[in-house]
PDB file of N, CA and C in Angstrom:
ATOM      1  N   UNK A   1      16.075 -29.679-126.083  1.00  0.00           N
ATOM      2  CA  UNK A   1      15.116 -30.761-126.272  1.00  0.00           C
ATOM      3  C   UNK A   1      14.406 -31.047-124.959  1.00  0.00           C
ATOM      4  N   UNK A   2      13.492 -31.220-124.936  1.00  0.00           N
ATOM      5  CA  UNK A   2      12.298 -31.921-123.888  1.00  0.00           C
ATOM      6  C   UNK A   2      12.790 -33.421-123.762  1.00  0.00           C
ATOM      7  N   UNK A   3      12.942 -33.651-122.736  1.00  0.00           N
ATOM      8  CA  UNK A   3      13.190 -34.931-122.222  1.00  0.00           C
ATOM      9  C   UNK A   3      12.003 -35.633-122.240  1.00  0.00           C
ATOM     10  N   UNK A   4      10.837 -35.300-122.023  1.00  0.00           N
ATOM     11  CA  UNK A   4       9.795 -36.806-121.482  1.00  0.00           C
ATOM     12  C   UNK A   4       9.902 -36.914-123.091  1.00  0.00           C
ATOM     13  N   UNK A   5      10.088 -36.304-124.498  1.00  0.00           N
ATOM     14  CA  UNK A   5       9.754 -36.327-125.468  1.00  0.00           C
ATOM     15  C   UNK A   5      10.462 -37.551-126.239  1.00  0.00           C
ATOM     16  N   UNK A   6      12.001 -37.758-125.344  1.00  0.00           N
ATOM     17  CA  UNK A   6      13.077 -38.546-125.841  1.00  0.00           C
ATOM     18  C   UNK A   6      13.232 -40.161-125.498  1.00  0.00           C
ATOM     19  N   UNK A   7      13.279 -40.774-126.343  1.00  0.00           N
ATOM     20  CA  UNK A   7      13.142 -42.329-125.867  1.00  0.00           C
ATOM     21  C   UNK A   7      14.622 -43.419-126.711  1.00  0.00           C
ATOM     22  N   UNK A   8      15.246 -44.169-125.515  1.00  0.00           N
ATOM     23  CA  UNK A   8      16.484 -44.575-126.207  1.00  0.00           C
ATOM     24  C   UNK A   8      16.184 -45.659-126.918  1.00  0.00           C
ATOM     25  N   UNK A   9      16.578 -45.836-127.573  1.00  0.00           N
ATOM     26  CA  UNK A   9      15.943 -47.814-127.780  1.00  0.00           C
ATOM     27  C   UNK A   9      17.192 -48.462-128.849  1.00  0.00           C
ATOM     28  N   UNK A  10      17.443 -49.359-129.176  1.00  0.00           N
ATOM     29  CA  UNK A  10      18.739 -50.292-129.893  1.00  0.00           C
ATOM     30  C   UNK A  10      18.224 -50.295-131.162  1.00  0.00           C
ATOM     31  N   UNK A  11      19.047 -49.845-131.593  1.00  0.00           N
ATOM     32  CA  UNK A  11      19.090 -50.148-132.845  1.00  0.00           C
ATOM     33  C   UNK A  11      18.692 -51.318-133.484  1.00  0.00           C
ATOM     34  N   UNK A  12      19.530 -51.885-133.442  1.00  0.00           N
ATOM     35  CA  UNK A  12      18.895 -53.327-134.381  1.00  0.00           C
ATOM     36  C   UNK A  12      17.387 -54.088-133.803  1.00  0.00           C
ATOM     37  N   UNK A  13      17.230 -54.215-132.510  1.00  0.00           N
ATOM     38  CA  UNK A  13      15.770 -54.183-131.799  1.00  0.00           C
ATOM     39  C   UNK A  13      14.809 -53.133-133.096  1.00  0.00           C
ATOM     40  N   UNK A  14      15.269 -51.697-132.854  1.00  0.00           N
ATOM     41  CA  UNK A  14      14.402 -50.785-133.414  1.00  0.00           C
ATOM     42  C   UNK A  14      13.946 -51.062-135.031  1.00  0.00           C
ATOM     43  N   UNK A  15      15.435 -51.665-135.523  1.00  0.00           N
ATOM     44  CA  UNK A  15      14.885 -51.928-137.412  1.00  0.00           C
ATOM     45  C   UNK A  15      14.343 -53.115-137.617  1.00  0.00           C
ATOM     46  N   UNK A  16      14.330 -54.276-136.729  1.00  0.00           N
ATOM     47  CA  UNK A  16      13.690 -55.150-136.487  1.00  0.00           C
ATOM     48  C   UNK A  16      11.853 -55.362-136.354  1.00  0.00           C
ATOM     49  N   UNK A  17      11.826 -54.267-135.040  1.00  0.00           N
ATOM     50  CA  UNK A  17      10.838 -54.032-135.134  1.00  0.00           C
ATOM     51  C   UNK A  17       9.901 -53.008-136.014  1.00  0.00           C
ATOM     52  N   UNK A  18      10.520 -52.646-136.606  1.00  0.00           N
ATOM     53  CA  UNK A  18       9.933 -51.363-137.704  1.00  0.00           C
ATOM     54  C   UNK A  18       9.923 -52.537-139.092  1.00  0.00           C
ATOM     55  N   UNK A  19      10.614 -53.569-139.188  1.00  0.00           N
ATOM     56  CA  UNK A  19      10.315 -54.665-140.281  1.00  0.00           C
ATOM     57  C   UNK A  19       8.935 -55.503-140.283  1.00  0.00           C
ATOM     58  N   UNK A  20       9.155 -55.690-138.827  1.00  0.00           N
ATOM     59  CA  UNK A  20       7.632 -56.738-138.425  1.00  0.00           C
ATOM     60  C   UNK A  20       6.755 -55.798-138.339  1.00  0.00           C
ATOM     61  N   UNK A  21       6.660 -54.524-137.849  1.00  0.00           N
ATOM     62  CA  UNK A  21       5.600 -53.366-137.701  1.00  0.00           C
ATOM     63  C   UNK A  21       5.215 -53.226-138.792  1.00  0.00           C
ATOM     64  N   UNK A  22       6.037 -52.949-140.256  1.00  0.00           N
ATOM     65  CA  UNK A  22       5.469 -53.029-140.987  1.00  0.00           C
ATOM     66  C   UNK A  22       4.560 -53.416-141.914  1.00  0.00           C
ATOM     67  N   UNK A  23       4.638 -55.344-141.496  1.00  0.00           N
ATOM     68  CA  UNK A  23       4.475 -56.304-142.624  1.00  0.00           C
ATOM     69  C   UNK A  23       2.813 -55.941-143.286  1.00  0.00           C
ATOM     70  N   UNK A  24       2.046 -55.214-142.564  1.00  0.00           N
ATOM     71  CA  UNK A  24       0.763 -55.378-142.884  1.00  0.00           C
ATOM     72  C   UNK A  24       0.710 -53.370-143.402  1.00  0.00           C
ATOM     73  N   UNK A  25       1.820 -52.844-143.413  1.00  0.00           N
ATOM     74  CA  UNK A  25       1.692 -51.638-144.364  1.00  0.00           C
ATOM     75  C   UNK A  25       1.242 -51.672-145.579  1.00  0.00           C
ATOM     76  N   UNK A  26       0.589 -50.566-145.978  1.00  0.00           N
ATOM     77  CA  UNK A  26       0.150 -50.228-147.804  1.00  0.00           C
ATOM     78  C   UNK A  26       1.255 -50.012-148.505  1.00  0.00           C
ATOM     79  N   UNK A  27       1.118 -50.985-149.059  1.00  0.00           N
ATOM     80  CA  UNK A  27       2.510 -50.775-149.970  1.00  0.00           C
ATOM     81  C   UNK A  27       3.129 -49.065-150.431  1.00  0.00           C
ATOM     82  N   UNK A  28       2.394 -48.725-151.048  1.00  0.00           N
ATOM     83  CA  UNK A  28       2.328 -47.349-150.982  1.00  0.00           C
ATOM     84  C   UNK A  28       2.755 -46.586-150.588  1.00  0.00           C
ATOM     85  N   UNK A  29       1.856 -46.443-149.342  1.00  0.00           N
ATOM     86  CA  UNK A  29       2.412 -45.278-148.178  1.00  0.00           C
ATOM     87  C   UNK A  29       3.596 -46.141-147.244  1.00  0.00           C
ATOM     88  N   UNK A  30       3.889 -47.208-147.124  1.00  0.00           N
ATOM     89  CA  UNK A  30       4.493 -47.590-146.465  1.00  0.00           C
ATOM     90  C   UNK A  30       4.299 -47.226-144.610  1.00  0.00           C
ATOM     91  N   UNK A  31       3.577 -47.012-144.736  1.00  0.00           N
ATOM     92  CA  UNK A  31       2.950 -45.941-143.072  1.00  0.00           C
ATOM     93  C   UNK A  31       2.817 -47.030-142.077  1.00  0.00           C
ATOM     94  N   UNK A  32       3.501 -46.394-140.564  1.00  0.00           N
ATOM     95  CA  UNK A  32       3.504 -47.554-139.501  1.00  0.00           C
ATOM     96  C   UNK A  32       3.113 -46.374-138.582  1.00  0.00           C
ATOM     97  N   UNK A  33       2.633 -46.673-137.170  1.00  0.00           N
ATOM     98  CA  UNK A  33       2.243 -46.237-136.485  1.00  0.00           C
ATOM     99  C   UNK A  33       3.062 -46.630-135.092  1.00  0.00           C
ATOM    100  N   UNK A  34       3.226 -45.418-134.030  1.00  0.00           N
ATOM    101  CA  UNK A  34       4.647 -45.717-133.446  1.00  0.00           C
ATOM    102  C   UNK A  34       4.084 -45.306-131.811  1.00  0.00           C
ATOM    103  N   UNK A  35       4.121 -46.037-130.906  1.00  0.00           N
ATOM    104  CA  UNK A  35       3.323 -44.705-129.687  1.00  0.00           C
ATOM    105  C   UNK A  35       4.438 -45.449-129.054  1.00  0.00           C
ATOM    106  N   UNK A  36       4.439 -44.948-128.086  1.00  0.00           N
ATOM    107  CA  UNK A  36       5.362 -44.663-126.540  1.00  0.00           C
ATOM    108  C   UNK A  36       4.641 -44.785-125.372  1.00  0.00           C
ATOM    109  N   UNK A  37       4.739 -45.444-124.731  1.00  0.00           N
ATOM    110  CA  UNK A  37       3.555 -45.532-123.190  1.00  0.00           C
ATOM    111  C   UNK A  37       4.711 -46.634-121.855  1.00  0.00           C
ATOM    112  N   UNK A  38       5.215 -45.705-120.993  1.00  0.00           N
ATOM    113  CA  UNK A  38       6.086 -46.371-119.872  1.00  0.00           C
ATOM    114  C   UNK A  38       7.467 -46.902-120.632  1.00  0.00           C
ATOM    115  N   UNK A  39       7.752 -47.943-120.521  1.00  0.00           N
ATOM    116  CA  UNK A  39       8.477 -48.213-121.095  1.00  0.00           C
ATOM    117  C   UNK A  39       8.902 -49.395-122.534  1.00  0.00           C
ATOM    118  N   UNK A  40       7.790 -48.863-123.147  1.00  0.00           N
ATOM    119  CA  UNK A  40       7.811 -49.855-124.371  1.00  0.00           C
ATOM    120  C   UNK A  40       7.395 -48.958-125.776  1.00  0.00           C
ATOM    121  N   UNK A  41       7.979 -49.148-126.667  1.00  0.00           N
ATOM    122  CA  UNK A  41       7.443 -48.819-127.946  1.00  0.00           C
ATOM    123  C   UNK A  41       6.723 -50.068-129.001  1.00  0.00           C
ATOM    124  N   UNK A  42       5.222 -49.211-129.101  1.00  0.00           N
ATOM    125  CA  UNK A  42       4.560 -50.071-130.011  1.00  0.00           C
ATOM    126  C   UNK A  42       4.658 -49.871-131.745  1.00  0.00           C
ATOM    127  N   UNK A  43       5.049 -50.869-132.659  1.00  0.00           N
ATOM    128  CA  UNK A  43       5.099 -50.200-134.008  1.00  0.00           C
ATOM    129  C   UNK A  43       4.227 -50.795-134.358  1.00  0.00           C
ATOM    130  N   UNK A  44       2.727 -50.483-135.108  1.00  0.00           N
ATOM    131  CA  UNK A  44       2.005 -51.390-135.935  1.00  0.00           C
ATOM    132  C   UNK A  44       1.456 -50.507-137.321  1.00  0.00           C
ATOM    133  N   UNK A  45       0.963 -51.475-138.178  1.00  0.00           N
ATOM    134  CA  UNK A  45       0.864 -51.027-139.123  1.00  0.00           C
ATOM    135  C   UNK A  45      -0.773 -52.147-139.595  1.00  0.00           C
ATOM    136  N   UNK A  46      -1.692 -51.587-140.382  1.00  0.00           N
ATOM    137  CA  UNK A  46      -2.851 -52.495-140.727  1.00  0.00           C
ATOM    138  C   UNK A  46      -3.726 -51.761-142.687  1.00  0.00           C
ATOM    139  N   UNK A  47      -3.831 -52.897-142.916  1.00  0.00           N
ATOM    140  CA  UNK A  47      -4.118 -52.659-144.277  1.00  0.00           C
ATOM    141  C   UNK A  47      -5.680 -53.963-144.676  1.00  0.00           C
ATOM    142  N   UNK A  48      -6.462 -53.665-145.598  1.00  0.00           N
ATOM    143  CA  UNK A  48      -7.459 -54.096-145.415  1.00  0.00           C
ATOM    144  C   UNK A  48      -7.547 -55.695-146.017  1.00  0.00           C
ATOM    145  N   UNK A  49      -5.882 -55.599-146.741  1.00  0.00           N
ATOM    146  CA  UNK A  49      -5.329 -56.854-147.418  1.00  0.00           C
ATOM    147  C   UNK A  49      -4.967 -57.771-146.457  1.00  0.00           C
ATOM    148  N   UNK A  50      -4.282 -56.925-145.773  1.00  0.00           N
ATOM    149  CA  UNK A  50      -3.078 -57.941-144.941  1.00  0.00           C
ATOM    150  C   UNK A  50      -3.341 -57.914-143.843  1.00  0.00           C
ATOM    151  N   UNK A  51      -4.186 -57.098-143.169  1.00  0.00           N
ATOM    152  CA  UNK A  51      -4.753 -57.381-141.825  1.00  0.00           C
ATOM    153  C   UNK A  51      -4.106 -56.432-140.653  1.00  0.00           C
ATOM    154  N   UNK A  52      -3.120 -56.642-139.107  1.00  0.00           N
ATOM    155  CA  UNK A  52      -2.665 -55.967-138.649  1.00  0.00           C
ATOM    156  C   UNK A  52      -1.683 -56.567-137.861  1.00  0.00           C
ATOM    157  N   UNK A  53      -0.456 -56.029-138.273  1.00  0.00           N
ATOM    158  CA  UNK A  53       0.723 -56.173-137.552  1.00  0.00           C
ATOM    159  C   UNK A  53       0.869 -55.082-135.984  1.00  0.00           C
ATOM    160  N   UNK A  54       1.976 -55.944-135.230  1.00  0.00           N
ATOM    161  CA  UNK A  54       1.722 -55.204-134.324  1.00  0.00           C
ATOM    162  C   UNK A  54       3.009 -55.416-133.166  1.00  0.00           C
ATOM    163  N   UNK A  55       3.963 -54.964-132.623  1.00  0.00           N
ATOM    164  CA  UNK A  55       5.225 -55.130-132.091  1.00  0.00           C
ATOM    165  C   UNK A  55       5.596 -54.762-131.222  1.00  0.00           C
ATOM    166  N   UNK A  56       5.867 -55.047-130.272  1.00  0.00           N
ATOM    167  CA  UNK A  56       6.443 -53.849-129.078  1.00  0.00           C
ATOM    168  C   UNK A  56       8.024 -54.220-128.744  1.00  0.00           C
ATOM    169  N   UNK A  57       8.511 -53.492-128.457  1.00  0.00           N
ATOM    170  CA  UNK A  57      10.249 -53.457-128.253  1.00  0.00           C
ATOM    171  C   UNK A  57      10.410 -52.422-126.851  1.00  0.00           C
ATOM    172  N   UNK A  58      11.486 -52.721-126.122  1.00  0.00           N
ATOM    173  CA  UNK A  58      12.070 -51.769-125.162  1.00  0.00           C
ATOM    174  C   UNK A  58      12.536 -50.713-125.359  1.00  0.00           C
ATOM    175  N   UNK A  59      11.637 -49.860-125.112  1.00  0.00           N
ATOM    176  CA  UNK A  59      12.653 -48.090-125.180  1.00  0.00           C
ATOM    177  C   UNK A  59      12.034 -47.325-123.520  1.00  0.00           C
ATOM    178  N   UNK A  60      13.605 -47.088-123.431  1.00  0.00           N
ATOM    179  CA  UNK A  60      13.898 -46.147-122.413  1.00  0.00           C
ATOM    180  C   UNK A  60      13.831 -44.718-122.459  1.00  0.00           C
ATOM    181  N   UNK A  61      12.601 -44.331-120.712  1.00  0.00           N
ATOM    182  CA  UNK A  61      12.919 -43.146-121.541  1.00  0.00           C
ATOM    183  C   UNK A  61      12.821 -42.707-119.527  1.00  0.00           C
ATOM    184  N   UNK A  62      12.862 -41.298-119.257  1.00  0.00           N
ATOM    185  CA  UNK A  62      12.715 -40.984-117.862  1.00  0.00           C
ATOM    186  C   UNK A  62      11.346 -40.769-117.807  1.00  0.00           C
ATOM    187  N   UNK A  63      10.612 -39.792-118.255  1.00  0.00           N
ATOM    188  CA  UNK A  63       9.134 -39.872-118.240  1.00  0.00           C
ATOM    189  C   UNK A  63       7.722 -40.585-118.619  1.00  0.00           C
ATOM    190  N   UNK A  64       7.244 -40.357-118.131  1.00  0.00           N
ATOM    191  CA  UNK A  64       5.943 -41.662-118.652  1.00  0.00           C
ATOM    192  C   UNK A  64       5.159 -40.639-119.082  1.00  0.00           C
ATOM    193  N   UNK A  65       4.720 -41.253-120.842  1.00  0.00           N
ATOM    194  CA  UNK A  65       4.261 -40.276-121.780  1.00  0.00           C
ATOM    195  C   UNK A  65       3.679 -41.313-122.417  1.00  0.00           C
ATOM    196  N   UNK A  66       2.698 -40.500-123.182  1.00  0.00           N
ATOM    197  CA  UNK A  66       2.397 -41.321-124.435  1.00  0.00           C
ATOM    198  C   UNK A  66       2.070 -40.940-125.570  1.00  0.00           C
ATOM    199  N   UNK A  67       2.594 -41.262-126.722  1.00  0.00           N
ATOM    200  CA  UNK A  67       2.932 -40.330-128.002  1.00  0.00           C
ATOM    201  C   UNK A  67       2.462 -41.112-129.329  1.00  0.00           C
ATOM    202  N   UNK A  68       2.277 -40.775-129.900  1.00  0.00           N
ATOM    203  CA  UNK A  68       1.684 -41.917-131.119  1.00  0.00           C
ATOM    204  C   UNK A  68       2.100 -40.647-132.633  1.00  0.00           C
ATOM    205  N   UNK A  69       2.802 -41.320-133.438  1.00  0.00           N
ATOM    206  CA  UNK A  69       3.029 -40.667-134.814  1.00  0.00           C
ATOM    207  C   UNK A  69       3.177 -41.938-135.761  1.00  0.00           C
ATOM    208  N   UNK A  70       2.689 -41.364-137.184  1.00  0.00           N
ATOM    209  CA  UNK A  70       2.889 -41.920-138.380  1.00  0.00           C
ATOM    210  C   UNK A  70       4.210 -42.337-139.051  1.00  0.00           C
ATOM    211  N   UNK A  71       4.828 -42.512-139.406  1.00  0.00           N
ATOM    212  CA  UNK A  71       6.141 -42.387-139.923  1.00  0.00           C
ATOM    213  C   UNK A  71       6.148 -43.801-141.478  1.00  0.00           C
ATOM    214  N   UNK A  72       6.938 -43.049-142.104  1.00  0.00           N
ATOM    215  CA  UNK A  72       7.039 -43.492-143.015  1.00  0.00           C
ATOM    216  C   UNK A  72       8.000 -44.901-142.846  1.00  0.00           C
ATOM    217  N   UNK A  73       7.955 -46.292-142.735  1.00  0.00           N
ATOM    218  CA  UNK A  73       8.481 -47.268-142.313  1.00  0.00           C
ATOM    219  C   UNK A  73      10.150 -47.371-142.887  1.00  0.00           C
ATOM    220  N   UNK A  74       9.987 -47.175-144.380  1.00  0.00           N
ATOM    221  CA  UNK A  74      10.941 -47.355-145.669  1.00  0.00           C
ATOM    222  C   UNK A  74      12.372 -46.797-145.155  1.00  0.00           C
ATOM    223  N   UNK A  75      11.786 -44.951-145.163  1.00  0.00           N
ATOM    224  CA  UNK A  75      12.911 -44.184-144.637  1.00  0.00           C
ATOM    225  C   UNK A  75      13.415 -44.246-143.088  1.00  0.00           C
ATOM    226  N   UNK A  76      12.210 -44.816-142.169  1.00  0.00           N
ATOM    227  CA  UNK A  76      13.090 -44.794-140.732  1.00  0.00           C
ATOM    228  C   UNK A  76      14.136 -46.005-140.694  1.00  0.00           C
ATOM    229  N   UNK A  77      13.730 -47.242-142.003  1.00  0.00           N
ATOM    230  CA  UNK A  77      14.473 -48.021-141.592  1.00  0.00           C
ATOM    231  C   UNK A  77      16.020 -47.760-142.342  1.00  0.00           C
ATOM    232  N   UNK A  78      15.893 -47.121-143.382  1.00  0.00           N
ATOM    233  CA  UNK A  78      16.913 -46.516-144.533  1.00  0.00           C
ATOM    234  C   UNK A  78      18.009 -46.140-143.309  1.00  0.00           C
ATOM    235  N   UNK A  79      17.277 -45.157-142.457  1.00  0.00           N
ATOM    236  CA  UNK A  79      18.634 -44.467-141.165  1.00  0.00           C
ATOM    237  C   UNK A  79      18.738 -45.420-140.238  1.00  0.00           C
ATOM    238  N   UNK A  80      18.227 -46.557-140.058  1.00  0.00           N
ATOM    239  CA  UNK A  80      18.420 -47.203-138.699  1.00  0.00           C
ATOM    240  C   UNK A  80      19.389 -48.475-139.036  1.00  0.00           C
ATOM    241  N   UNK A  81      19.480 -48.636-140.412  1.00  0.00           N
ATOM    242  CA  UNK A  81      20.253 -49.908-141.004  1.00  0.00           C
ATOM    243  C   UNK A  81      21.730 -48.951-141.455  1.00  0.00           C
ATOM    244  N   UNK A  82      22.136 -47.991-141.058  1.00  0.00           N
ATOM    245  CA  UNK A  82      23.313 -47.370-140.890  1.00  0.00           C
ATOM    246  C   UNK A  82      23.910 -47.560-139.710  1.00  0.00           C
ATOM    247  N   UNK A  83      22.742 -47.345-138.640  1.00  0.00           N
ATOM    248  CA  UNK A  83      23.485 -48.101-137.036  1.00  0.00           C
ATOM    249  C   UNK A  83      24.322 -49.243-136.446  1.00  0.00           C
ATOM    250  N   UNK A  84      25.094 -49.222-136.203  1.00  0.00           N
ATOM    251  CA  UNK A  84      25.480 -50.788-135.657  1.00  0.00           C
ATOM    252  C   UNK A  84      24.258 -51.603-134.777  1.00  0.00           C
ATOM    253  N   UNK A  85      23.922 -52.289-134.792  1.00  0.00           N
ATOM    254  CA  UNK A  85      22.989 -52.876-134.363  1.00  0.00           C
ATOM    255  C   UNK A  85      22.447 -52.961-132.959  1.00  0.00           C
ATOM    256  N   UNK A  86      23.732 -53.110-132.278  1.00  0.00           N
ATOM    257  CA  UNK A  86      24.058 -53.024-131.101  1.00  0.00           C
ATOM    258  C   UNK A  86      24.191 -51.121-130.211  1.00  0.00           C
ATOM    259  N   UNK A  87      23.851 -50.834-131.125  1.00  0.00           N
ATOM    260  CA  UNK A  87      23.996 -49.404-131.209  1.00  0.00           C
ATOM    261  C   UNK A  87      22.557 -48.307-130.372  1.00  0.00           C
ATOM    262  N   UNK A  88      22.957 -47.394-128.995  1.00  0.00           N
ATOM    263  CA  UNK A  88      21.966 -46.706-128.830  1.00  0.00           C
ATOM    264  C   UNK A  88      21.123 -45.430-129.644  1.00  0.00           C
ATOM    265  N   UNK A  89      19.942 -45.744-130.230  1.00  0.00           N
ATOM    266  CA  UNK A  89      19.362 -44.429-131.111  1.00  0.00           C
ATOM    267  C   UNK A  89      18.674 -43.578-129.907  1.00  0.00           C
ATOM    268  N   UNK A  90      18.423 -42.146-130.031  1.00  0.00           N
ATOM    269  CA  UNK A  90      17.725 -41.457-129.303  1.00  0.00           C
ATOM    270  C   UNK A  90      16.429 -41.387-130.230  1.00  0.00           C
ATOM    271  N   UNK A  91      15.305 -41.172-129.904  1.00  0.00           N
ATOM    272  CA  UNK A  91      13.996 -41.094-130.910  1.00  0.00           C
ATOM    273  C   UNK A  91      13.184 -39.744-129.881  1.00  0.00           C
ATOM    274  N   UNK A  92      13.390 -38.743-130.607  1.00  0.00           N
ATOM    275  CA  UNK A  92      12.707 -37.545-129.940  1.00  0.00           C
ATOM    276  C   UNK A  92      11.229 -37.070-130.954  1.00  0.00           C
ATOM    277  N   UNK A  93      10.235 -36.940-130.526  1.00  0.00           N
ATOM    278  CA  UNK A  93       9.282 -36.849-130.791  1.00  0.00           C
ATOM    279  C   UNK A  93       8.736 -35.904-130.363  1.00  0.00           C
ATOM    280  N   UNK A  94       8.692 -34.482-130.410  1.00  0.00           N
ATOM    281  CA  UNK A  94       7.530 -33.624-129.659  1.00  0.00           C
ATOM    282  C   UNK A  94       6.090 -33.214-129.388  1.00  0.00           C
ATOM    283  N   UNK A  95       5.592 -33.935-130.909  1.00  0.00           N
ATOM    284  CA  UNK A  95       3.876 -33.784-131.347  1.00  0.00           C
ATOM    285  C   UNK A  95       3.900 -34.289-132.130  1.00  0.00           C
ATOM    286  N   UNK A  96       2.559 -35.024-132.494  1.00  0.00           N
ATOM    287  CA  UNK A  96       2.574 -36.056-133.804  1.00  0.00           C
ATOM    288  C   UNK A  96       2.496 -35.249-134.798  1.00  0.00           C
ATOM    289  N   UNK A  97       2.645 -33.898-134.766  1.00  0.00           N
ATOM    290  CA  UNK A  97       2.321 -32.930-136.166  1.00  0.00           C
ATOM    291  C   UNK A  97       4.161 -32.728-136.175  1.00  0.00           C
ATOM    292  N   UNK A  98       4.661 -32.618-135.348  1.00  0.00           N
ATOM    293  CA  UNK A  98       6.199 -32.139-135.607  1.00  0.00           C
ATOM    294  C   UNK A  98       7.437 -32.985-136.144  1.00  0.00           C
ATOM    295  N   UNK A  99       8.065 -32.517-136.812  1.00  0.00           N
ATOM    296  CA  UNK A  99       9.622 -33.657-137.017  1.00  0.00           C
ATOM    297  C   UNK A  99      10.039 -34.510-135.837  1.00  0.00           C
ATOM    298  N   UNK A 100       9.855 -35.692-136.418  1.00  0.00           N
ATOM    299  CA  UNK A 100      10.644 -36.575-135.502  1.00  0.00           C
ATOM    300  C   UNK A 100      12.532 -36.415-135.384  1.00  0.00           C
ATOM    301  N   UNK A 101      12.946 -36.742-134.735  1.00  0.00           N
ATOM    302  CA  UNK A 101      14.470 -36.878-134.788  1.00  0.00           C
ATOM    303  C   UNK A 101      15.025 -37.644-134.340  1.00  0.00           C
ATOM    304  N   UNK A 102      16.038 -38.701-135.113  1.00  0.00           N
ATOM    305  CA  UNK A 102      16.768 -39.137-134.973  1.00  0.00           C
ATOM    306  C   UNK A 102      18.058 -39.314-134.623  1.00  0.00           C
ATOM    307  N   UNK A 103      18.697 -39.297-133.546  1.00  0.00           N
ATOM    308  CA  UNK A 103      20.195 -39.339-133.238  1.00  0.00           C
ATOM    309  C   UNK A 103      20.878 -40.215-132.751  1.00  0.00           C
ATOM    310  N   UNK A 104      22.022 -40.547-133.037  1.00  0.00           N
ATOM    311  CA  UNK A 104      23.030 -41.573-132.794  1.00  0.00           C
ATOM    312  C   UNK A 104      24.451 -41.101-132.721  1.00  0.00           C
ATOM    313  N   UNK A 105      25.039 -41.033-131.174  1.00  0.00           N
ATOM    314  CA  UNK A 105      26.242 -40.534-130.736  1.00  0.00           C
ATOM    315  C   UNK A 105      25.944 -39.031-131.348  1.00  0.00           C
ATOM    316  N   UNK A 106      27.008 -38.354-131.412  1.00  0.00           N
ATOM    317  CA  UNK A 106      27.109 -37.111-131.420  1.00  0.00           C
ATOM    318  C   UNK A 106      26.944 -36.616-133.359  1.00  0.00           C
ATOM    319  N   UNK A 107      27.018 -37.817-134.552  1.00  0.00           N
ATOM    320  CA  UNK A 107      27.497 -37.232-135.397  1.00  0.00           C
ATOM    321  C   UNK A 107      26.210 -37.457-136.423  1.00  0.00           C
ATOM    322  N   UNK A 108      25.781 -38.701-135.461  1.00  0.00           N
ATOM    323  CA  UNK A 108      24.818 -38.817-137.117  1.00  0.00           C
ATOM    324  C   UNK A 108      22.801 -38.333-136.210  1.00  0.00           C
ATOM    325  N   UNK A 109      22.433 -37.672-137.594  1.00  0.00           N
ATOM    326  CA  UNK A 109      21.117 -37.687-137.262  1.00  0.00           C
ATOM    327  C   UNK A 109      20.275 -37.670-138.155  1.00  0.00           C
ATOM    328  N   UNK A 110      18.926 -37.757-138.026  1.00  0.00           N
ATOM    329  CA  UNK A 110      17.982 -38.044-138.981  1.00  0.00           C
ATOM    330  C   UNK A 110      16.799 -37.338-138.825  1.00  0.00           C
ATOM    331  N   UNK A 111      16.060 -36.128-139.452  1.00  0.00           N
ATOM    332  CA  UNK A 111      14.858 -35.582-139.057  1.00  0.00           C
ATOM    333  C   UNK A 111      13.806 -36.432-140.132  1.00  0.00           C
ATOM    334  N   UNK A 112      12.525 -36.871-139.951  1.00  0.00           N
ATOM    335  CA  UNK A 112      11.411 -37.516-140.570  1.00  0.00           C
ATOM    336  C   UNK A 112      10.550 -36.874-139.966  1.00  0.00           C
ATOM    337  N   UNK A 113       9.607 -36.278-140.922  1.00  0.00           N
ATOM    338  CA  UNK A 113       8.531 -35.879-141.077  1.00  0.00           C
ATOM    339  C   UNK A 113       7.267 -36.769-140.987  1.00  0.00           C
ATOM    340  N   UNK A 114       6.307 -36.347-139.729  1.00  0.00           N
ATOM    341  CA  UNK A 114       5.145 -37.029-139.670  1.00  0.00           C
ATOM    342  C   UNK A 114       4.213 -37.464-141.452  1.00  0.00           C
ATOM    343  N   UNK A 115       3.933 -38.659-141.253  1.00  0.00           N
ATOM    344  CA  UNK A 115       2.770 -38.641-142.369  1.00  0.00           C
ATOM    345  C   UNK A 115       0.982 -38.330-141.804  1.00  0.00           C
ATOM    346  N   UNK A 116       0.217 -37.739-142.917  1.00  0.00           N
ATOM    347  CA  UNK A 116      -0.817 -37.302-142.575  1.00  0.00           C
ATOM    348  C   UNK A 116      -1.397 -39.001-142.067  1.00  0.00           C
ATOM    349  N   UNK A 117      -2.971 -38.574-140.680  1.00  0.00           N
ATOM    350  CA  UNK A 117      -3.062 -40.015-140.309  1.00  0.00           C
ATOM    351  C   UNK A 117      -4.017 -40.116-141.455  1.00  0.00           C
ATOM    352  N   UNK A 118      -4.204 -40.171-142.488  1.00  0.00           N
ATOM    353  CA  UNK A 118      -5.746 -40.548-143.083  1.00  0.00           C
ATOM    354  C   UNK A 118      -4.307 -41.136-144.449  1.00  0.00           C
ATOM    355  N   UNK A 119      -3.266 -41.465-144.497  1.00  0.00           N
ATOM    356  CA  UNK A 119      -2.870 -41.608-145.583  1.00  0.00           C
ATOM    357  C   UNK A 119      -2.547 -43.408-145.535  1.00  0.00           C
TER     358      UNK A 119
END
């Protein structure tokens, strides 16, 4: 794995903020939008109903990057409400076209697939 790609961030912080990131998702697609820049992750999400949500939380990472992918809100939170709350996730990202991945300690992980951005 590429390190600048990898960002740690807490669990319960992370499903937290992927709740409020969401609130202004299409029901539908459920689609949030996720970037990485120093040390913060932004989750927002905007719909023409509900307007635009928008969140930032602490994630650690060694490199200063900046990354932006789609992700489906529903299922990242499906794996992140398995975490203890208190719990470190790794969030590896290589290209907004590639599988995201999810890991926590050595046993559990989660690959999610980018959503197209026009969806």
């Amino acid at each position: 794995k590429d390190k600048r790609y990898e960002a740690e961030i807490i669990a319960g912080k992370f499903l937290n903020g992927v709740r409020l990131g969401s609130m202004s998702a299409d029901s539908e697609s459920n689609a949030i939008d996720i970037s990485i820049k120093k040390n913060e992750m932004v989750i927002r999400s905007m719909s023409e109903k509900l307007g635009l949500s928008n969140v930032r939380i602490i994630a650690t990472h060694d490199e200063q990057y900046s990354q932006n992918v789609r992700l489906d809100a529903k299922k990242l939170g499906d794996f992140l409400k398995l975490i203890p709350p208190e719990g470190s996730v790794q969030f590896y990202c290589p290209a907004s076209d590639d599988p995201v991945l999810l890991t926590f300690g050595d046993s559990q992980s989660y690959i999610l697939a980018p959503m197209d951005s026009r969806e």
